[in-house]
C-alpha atoms as a PDB file:
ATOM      1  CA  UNK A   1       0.000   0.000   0.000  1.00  0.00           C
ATOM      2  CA  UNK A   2       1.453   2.910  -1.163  1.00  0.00           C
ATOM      3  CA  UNK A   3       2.419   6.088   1.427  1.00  0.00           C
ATOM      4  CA  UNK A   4       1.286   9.507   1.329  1.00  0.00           C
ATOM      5  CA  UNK A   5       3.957  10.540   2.703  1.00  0.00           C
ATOM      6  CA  UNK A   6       6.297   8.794   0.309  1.00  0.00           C
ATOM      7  CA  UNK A   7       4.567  10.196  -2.356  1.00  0.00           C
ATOM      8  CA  UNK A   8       4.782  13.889  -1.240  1.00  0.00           C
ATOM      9  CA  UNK A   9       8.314  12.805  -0.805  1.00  0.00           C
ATOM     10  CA  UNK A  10       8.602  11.523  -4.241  1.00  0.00           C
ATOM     11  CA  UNK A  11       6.995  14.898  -6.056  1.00  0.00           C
ATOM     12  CA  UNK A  12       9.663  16.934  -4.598  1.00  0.00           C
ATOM     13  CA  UNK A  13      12.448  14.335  -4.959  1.00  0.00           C
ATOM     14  CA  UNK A  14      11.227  14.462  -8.505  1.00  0.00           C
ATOM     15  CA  UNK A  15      12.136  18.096  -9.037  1.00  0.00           C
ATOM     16  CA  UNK A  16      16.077  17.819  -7.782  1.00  0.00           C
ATOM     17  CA  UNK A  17      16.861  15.578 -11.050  1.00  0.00           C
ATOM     18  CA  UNK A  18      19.722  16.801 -12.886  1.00  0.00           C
ATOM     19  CA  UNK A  19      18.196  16.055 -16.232  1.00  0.00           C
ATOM     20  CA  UNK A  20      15.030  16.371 -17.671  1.00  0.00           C
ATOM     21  CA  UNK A  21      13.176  12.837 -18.289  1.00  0.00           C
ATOM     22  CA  UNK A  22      11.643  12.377 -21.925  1.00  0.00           C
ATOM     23  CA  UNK A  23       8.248  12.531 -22.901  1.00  0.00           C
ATOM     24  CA  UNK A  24       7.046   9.229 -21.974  1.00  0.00           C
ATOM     25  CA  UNK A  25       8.423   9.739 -18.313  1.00  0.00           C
ATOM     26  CA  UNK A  26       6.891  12.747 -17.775  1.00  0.00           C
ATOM     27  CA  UNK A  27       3.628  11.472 -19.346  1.00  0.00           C
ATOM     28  CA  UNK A  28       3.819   8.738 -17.184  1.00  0.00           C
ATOM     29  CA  UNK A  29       4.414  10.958 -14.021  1.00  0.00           C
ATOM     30  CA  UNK A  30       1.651  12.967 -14.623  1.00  0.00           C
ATOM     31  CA  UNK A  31      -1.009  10.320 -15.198  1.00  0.00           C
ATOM     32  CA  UNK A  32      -0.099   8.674 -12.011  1.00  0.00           C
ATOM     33  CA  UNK A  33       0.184  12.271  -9.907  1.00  0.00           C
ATOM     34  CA  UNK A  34      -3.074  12.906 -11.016  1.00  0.00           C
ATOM     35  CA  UNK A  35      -4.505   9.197 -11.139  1.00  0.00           C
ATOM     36  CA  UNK A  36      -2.764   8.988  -7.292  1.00  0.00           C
ATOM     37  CA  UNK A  37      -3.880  12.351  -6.212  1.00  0.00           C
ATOM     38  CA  UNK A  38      -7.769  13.133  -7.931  1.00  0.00           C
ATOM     39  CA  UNK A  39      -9.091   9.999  -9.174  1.00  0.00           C
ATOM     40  CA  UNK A  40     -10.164   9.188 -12.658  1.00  0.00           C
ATOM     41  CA  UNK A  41     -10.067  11.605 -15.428  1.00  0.00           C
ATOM     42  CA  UNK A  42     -12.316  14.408 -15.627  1.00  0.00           C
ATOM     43  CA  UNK A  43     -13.361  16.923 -17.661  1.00  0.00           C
ATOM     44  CA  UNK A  44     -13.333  17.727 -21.299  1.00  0.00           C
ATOM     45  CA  UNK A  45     -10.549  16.451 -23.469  1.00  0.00           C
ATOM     46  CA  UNK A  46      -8.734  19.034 -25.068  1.00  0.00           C
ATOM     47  CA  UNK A  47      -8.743  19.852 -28.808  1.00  0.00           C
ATOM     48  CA  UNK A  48      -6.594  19.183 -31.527  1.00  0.00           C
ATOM     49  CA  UNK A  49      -4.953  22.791 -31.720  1.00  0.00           C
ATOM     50  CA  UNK A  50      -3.422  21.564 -27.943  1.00  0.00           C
ATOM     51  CA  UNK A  51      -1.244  18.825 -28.513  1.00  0.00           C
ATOM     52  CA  UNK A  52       0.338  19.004 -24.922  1.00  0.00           C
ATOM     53  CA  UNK A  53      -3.271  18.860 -23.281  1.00  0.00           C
ATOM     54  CA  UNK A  54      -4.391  16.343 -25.603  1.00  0.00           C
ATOM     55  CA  UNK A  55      -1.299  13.766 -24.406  1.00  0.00           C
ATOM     56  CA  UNK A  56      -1.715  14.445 -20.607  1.00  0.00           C
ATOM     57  CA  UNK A  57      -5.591  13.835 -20.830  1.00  0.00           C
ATOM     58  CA  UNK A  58      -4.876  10.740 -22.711  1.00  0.00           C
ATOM     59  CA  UNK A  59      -2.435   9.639 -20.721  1.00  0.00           C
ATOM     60  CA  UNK A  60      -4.298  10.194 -17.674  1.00  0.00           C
ATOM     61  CA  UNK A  61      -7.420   8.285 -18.847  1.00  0.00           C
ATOM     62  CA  UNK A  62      -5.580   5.325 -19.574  1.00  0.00           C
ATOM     63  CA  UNK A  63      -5.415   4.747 -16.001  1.00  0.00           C
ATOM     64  CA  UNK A  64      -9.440   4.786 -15.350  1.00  0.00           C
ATOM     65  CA  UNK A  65     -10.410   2.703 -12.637  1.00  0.00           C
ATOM     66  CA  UNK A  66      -6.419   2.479 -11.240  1.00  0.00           C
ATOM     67  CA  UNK A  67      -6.447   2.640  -7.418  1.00  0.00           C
ATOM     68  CA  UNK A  68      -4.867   5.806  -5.933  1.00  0.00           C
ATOM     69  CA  UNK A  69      -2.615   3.371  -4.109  1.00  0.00           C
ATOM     70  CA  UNK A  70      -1.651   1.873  -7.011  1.00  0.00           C
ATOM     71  CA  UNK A  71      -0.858   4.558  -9.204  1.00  0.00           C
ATOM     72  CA  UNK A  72       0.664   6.648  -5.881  1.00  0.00           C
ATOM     73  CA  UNK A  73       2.855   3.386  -5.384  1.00  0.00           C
ATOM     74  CA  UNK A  74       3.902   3.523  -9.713  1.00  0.00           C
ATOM     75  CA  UNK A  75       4.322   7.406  -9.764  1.00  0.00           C
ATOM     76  CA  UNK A  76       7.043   6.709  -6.018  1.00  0.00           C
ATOM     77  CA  UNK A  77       8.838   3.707  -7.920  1.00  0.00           C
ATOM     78  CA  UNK A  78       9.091   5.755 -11.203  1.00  0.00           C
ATOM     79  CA  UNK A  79      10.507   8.820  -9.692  1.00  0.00           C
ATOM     80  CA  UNK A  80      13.210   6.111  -7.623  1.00  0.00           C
ATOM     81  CA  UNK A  81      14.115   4.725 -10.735  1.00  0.00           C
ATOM     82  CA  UNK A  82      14.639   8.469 -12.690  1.00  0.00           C
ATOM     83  CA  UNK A  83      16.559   9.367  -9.534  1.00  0.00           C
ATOM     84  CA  UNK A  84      19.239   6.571 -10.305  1.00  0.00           C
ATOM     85  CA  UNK A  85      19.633   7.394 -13.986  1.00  0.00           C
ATOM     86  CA  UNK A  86      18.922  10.913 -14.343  1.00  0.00           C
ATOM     87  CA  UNK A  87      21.750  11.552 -11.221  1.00  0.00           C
END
């Protein structure tokens, strides 16, 4: 069962990487952040003139009907294993 206090821990550890991750990282983050932190998607899905919107909404809707403890526990192991190669 994931922590909440690991997790806080993990969105700040998350922020003293030396390197930025790629797309797919930080797609991945995001999806489980929000996944871990508000639920299931909501809202509208962007349109096509906002490409950046577009891929977070997708990506976050994906993970409908994830358990915040599940996607908390993904976002804390994803930002361990960024810490070790983006160091």
């Amino acid at each position: 069962m994931a922590d909440k206090a690991q997790f806080e821990q993990a969105q700040k550890d998350v922020k003293t990487l030396s390197k930025k991750p790629d797309n797919d990282d930080l797609l991945f983050l995001y999806a489980h952040y929000k996944q871990g932190s508000a639920g299931d998607v909501s809202g509208k899905r962007p349109g096509m003139l906002d490409m950046v919107g577009r891929a977070k909404y997708d990506a976050w809707a994906k993970l409908k009907g994830m358990s915040a403890d599940d996607a908390m526990q993904k976002y804390i192991d994803k930002v361990e294993a960024l810490l070790k190669s983006h160091k």
